[in-house]
C-alpha atoms as a PDB file:
ATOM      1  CA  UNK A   1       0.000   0.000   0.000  1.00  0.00           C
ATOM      2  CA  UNK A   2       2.999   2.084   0.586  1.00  0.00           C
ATOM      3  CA  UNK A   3       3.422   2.866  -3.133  1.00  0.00           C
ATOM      4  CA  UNK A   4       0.062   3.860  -3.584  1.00  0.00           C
ATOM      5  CA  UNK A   5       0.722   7.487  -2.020  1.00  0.00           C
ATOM      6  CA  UNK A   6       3.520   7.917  -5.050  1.00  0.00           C
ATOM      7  CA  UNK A   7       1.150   7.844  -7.729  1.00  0.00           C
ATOM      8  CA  UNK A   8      -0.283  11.120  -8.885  1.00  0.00           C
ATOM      9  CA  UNK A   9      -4.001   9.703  -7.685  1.00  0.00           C
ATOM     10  CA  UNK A  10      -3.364   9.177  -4.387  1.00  0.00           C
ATOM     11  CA  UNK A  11      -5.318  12.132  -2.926  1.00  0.00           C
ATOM     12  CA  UNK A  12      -7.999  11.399  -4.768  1.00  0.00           C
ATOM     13  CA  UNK A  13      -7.518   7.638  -3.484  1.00  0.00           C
ATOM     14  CA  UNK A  14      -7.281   9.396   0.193  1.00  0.00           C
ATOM     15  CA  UNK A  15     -10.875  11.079  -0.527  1.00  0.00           C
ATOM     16  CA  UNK A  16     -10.208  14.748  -1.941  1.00  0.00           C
ATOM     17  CA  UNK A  17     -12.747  16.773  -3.325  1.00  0.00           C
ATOM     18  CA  UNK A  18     -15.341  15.848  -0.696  1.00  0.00           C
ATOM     19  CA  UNK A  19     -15.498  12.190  -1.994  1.00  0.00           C
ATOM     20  CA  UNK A  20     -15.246   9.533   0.475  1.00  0.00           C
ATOM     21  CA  UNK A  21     -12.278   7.318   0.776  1.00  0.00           C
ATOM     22  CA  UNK A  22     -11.590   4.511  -2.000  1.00  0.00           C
ATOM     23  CA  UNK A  23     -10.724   0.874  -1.008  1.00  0.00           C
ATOM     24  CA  UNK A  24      -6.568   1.341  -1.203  1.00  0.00           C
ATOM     25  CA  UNK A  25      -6.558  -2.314   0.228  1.00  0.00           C
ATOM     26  CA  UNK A  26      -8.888  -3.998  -2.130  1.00  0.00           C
ATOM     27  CA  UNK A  27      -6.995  -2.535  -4.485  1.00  0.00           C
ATOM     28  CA  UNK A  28      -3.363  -3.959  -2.985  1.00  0.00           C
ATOM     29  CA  UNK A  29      -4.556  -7.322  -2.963  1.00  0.00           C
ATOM     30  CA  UNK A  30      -5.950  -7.364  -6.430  1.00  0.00           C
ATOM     31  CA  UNK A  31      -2.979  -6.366  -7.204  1.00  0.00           C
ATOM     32  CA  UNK A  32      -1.141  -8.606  -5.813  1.00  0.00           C
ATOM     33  CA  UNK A  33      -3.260 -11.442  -7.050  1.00  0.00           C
ATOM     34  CA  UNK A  34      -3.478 -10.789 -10.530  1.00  0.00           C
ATOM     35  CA  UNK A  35       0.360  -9.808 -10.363  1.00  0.00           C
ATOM     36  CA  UNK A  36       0.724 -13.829  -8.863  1.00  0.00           C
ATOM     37  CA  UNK A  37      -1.358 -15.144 -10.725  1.00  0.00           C
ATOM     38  CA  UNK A  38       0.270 -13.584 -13.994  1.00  0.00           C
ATOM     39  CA  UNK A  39       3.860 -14.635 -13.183  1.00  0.00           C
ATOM     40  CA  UNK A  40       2.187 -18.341 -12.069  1.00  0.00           C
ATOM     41  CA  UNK A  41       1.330 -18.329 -15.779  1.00  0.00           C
ATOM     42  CA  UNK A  42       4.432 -16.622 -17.181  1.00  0.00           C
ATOM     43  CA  UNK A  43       5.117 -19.636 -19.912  1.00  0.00           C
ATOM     44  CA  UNK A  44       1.419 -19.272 -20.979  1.00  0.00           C
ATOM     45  CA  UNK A  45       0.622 -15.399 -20.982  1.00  0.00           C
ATOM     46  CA  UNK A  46       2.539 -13.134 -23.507  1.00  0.00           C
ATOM     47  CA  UNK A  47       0.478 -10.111 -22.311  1.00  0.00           C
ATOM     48  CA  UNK A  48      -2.140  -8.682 -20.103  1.00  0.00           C
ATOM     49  CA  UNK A  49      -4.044  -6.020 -18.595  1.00  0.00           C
ATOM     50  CA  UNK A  50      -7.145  -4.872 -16.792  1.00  0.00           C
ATOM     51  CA  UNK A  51      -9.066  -1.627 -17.133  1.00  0.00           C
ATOM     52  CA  UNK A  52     -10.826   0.333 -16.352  1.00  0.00           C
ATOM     53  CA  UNK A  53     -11.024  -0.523 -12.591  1.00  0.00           C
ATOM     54  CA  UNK A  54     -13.742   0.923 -10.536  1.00  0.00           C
ATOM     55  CA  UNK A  55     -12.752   1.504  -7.188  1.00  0.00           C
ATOM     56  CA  UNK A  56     -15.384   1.554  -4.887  1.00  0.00           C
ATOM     57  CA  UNK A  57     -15.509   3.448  -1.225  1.00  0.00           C
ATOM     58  CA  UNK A  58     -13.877   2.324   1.594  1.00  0.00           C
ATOM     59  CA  UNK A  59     -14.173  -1.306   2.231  1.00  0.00           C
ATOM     60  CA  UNK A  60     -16.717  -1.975  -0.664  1.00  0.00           C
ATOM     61  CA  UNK A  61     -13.994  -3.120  -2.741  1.00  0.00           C
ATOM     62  CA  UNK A  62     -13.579  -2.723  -6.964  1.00  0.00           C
ATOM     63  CA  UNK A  63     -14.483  -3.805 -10.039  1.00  0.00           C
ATOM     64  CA  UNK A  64     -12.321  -5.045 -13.587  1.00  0.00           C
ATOM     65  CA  UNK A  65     -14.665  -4.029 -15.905  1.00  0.00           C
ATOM     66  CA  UNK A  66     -12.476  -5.619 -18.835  1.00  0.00           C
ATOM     67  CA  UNK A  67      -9.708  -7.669 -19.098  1.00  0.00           C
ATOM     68  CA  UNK A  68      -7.251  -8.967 -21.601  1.00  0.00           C
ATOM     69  CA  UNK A  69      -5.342 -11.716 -21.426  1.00  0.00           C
ATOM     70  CA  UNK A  70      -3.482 -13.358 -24.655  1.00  0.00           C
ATOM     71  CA  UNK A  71      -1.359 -16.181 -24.352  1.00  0.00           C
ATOM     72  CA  UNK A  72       1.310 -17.171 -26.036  1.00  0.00           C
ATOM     73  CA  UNK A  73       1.562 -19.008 -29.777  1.00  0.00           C
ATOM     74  CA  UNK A  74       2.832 -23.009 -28.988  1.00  0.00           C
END
């Protein structure tokens, strides 16, 4: 979660404007997961990525609205 307060979002992530807090740790662990879950399948996957990604308030967690994944040719 540390590296979330480097990217140029992370006010808005903190709940600027008058907007309410988003999920920071929903979003760390998806991370995370999909980051595992991508190198578990490193001889498979030649490319991937997820977005948009609607992060939700404070403990309400997100949403991938799309995803790619393409694997490679055998």
């Amino acid at each position: 979660m540390k590296m979330q307060e480097e990217i140029r979002a992370a006010k808005i992530l903190a709940g600027a404007r008058g907007e309410a807090p988003r999920d920071r740790e929903a979003m760390a662990e998806t991370i995370a997961k999909y980051s595992q879950m991508i190198w578990d399948l490193r001889d498979e996957v030649k490319e991937s990525d997820a977005n948009p990604v609607m992060l939700y308030e404070q403990g309400q967690g997100l949403k991938v609205v799309d995803a790619r994944i393409i694997l490679k040719k055998k």
